[in-house]
PDB file of N, CA and C in Angstrom:
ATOM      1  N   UNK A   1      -3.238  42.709 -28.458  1.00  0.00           N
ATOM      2  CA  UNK A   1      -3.466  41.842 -27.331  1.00  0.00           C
ATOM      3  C   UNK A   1      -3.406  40.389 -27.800  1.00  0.00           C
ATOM      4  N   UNK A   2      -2.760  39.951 -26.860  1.00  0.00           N
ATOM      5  CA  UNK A   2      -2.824  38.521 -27.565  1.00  0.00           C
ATOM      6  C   UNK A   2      -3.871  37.568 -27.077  1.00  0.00           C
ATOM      7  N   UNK A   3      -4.495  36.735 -28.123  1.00  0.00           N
ATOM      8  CA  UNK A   3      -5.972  36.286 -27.988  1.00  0.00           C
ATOM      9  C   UNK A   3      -5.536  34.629 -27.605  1.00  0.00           C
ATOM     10  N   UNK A   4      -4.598  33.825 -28.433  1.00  0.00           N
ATOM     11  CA  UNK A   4      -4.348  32.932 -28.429  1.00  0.00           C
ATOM     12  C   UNK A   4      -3.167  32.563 -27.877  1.00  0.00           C
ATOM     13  N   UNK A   5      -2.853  32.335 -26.808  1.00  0.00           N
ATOM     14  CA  UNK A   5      -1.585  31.789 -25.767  1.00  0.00           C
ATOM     15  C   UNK A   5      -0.548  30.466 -26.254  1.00  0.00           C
ATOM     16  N   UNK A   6      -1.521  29.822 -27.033  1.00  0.00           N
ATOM     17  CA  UNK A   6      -0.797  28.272 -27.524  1.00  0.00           C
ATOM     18  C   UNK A   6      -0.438  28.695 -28.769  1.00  0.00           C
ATOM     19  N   UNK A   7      -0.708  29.559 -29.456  1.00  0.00           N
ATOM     20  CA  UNK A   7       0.102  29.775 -30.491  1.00  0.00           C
ATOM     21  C   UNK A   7       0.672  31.529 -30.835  1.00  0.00           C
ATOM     22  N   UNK A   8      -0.023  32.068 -30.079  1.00  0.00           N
ATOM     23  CA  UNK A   8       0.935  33.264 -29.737  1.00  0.00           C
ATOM     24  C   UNK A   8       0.220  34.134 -30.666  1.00  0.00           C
ATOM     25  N   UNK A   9      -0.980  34.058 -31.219  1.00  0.00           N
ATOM     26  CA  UNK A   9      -1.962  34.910 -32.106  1.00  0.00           C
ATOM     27  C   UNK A   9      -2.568  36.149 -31.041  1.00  0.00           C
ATOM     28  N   UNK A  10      -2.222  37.311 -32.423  1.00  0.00           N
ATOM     29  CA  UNK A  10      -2.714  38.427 -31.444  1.00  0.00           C
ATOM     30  C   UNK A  10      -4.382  38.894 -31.720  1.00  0.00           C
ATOM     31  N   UNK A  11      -5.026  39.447 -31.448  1.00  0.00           N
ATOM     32  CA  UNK A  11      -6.288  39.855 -32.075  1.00  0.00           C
ATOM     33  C   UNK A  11      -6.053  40.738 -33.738  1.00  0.00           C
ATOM     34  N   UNK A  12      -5.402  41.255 -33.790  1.00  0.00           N
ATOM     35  CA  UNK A  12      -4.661  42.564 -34.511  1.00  0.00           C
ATOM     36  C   UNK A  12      -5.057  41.442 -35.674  1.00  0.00           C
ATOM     37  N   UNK A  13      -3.901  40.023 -35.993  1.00  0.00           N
ATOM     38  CA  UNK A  13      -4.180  38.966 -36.847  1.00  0.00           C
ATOM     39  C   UNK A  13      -4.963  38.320 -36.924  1.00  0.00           C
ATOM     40  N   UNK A  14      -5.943  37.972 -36.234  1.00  0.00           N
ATOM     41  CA  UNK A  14      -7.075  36.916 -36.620  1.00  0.00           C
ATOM     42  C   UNK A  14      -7.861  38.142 -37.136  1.00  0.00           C
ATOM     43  N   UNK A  15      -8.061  39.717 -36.756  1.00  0.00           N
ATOM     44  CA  UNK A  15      -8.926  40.542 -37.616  1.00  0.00           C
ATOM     45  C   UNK A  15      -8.058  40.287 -38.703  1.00  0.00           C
ATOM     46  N   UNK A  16      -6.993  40.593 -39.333  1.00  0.00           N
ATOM     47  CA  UNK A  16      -6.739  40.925 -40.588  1.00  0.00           C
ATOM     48  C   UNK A  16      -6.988  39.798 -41.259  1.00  0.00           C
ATOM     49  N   UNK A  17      -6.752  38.511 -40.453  1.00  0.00           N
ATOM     50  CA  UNK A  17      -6.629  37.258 -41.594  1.00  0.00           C
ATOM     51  C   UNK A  17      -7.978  36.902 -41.589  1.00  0.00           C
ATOM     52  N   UNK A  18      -9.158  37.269 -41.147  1.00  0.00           N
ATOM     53  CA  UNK A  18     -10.515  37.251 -40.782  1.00  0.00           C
ATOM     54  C   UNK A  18     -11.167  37.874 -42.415  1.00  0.00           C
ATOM     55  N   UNK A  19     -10.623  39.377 -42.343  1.00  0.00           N
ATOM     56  CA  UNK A  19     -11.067  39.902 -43.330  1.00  0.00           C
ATOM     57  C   UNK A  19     -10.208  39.567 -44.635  1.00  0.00           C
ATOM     58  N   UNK A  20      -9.394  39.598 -44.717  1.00  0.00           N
ATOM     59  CA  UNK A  20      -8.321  39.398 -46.151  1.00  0.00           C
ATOM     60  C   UNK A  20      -9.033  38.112 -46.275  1.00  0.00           C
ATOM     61  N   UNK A  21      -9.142  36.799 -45.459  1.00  0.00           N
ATOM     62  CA  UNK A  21      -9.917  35.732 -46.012  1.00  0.00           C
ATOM     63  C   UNK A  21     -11.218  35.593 -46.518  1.00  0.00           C
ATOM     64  N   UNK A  22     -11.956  36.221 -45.892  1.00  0.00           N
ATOM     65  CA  UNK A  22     -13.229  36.289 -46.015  1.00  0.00           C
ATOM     66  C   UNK A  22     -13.833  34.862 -44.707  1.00  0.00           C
ATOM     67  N   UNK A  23     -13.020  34.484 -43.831  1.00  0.00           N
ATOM     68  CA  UNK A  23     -13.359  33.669 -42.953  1.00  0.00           C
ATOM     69  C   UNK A  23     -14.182  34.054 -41.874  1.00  0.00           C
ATOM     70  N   UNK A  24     -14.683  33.346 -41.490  1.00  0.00           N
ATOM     71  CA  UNK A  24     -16.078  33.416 -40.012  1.00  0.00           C
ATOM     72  C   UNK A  24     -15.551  32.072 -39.416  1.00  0.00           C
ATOM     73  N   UNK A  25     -14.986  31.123 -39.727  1.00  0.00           N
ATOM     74  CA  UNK A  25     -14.788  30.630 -38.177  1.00  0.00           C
ATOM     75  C   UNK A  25     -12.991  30.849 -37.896  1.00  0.00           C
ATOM     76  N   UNK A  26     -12.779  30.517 -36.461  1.00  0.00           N
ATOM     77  CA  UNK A  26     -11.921  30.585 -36.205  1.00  0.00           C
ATOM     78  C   UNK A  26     -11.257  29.518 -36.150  1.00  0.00           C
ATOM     79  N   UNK A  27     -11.152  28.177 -36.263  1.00  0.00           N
ATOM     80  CA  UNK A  27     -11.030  27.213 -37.185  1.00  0.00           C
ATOM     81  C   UNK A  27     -10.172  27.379 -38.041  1.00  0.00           C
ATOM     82  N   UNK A  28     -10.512  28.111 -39.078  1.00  0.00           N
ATOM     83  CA  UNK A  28     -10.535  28.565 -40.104  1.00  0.00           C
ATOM     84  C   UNK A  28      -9.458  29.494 -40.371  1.00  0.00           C
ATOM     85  N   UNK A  29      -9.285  30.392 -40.212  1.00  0.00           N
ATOM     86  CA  UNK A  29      -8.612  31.618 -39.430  1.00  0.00           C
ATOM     87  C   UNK A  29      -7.458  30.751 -38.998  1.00  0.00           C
ATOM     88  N   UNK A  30      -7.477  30.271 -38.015  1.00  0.00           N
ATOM     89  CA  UNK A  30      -6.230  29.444 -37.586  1.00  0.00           C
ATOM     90  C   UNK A  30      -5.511  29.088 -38.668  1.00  0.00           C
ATOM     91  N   UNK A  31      -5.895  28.326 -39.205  1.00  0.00           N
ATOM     92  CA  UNK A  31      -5.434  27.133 -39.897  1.00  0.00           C
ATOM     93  C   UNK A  31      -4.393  28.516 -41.386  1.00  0.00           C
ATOM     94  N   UNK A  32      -5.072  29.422 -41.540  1.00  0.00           N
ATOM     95  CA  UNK A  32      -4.670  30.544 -42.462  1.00  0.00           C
ATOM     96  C   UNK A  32      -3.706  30.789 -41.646  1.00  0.00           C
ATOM     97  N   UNK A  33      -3.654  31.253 -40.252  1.00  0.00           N
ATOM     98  CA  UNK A  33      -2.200  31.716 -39.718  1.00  0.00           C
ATOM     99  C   UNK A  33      -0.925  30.909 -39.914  1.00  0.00           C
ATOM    100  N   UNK A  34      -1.321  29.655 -40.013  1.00  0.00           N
ATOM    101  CA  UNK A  34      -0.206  28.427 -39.920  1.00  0.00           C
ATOM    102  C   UNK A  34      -0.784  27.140 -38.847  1.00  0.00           C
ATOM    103  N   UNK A  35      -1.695  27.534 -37.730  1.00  0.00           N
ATOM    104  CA  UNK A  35      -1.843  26.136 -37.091  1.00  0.00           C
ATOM    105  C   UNK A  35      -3.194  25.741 -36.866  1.00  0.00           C
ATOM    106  N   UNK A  36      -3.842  25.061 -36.655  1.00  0.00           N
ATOM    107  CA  UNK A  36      -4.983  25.090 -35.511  1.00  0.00           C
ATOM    108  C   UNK A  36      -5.187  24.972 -33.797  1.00  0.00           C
ATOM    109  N   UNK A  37      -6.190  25.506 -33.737  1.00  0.00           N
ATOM    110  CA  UNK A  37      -6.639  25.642 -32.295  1.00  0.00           C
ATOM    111  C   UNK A  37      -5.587  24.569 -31.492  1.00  0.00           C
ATOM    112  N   UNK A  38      -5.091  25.081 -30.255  1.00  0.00           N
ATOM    113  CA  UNK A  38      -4.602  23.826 -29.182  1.00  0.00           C
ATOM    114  C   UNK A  38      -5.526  23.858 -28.353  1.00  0.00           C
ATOM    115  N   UNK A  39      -5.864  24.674 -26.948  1.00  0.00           N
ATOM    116  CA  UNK A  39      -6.788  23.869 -25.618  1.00  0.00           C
ATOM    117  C   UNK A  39      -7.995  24.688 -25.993  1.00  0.00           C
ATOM    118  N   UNK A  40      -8.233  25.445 -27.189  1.00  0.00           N
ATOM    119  CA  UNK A  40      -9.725  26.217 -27.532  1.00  0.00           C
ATOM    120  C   UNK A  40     -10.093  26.801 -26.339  1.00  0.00           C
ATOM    121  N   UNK A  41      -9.861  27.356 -25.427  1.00  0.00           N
ATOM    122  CA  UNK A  41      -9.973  28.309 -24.520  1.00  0.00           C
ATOM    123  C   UNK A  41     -10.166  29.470 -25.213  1.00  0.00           C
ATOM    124  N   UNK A  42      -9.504  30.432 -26.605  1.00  0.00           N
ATOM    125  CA  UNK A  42      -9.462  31.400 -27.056  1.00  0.00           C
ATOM    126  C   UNK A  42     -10.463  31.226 -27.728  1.00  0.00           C
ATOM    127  N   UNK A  43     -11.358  30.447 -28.534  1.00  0.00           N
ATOM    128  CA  UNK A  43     -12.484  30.122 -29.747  1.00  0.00           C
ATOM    129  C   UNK A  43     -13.249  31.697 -29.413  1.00  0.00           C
ATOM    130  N   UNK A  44     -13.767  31.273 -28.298  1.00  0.00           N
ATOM    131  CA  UNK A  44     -15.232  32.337 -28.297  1.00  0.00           C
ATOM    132  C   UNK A  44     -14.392  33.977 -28.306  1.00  0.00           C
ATOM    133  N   UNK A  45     -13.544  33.912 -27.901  1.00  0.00           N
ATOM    134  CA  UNK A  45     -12.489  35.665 -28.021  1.00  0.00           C
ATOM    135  C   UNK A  45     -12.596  35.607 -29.421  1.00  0.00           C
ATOM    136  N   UNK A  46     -12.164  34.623 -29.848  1.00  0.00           N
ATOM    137  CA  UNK A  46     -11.700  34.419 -31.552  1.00  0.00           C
ATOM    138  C   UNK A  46     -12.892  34.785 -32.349  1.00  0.00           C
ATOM    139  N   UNK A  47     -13.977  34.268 -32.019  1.00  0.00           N
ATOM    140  CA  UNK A  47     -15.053  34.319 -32.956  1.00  0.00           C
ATOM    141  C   UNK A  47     -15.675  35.665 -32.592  1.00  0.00           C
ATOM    142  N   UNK A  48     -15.887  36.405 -31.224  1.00  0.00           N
ATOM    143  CA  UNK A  48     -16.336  37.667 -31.111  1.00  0.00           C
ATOM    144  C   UNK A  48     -15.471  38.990 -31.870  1.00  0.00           C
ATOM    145  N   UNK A  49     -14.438  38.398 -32.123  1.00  0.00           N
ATOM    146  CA  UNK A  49     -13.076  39.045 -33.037  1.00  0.00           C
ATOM    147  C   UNK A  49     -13.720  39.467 -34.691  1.00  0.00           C
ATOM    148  N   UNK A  50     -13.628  38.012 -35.052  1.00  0.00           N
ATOM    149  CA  UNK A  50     -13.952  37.724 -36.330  1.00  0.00           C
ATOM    150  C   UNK A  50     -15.308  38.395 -36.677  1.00  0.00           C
ATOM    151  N   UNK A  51     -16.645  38.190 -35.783  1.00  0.00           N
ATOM    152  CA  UNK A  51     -16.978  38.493 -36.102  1.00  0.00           C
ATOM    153  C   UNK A  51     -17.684  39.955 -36.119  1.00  0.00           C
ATOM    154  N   UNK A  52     -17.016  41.129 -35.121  1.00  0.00           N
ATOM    155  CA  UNK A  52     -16.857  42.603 -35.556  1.00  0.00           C
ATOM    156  C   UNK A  52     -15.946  42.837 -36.282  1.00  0.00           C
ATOM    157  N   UNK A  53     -14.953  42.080 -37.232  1.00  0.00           N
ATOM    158  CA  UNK A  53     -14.262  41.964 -38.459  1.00  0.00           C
ATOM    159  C   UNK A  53     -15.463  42.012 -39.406  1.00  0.00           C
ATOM    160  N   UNK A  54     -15.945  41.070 -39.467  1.00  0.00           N
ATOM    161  CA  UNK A  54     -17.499  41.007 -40.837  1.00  0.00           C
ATOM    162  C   UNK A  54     -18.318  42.568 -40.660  1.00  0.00           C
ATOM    163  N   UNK A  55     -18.519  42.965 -39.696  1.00  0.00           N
ATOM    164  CA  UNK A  55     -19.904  43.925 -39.077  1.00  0.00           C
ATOM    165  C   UNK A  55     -18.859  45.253 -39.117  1.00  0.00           C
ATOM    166  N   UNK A  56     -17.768  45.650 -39.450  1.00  0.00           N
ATOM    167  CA  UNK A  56     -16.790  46.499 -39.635  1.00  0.00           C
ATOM    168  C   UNK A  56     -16.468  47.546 -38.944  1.00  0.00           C
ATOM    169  N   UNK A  57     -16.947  46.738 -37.311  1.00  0.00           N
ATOM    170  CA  UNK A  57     -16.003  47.011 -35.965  1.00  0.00           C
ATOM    171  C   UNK A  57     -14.922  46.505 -35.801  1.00  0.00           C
ATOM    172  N   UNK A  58     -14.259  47.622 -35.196  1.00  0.00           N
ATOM    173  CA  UNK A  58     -12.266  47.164 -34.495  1.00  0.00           C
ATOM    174  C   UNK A  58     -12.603  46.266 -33.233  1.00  0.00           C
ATOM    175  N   UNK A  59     -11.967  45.319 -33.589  1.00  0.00           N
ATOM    176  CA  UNK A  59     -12.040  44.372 -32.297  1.00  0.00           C
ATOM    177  C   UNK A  59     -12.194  44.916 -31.205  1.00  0.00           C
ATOM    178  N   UNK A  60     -12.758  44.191 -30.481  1.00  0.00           N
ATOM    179  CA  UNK A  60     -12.946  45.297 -28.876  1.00  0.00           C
ATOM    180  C   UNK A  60     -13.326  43.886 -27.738  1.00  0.00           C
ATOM    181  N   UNK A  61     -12.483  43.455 -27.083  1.00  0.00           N
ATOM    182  CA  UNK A  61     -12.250  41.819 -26.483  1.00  0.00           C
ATOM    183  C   UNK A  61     -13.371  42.422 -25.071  1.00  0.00           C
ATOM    184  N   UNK A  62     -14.537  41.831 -24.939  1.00  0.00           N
ATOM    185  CA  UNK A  62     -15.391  42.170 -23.974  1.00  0.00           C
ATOM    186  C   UNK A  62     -14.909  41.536 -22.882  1.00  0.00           C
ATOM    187  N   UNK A  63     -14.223  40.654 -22.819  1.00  0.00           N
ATOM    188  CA  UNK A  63     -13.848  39.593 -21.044  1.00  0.00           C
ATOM    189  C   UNK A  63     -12.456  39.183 -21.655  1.00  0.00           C
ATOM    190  N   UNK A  64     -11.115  39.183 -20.655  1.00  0.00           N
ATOM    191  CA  UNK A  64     -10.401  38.536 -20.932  1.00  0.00           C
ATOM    192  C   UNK A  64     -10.395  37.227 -20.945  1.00  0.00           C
ATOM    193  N   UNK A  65      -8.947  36.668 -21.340  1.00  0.00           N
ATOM    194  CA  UNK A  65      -9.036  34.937 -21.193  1.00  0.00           C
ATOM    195  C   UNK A  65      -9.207  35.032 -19.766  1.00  0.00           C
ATOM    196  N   UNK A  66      -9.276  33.654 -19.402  1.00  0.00           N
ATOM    197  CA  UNK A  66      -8.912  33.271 -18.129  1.00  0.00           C
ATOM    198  C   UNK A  66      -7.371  33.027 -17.623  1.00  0.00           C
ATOM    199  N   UNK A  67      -6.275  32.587 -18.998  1.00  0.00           N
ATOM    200  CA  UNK A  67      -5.352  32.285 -18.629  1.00  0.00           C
ATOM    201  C   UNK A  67      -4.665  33.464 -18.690  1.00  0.00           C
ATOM    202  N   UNK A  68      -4.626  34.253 -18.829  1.00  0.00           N
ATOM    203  CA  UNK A  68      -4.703  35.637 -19.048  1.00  0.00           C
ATOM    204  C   UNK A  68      -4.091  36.087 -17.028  1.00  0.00           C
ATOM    205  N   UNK A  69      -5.113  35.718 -16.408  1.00  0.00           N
ATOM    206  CA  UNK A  69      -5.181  35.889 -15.151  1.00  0.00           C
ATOM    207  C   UNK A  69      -3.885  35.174 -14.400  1.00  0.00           C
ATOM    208  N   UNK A  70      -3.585  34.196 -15.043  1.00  0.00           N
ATOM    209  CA  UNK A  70      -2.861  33.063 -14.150  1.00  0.00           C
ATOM    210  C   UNK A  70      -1.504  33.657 -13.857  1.00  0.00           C
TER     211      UNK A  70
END
């Protein structure tokens, strides 16, 4: 599913690059994929991602985006 719209990040990658980094923010994470955050609409998806990455749950996106809807 894709988490991040402005740069086309799926959940699938911010878990892997979450754990292979050892990263907790998504910030962070970004910046490992190649960019940072554009309108941060995705952060809080991102960070509920990341962090059942640490706690060694499979992502599981509780609310979609909003832009998601549009």
């Amino acid at each position: 599913m894709y988490v991040c719209l402005c740069n086309g990040y799926r959940s699938s990658e911010i878990e892997q690059t979450a754990r292979a980094g050892g990263l907790t923010c998504p910030v962070k994470v970004y910046e490992a994929l190649g960019s940072g955050p554009c309108c941060g609409t995705c952060l809080p998806t991102a960070q509920e991602i990341i962090d059942d990455a640490h706690a060694g749950r499979s992502a599981k996106i509780s609310a979609a985006l909003p832009l998601a809807a549009e």
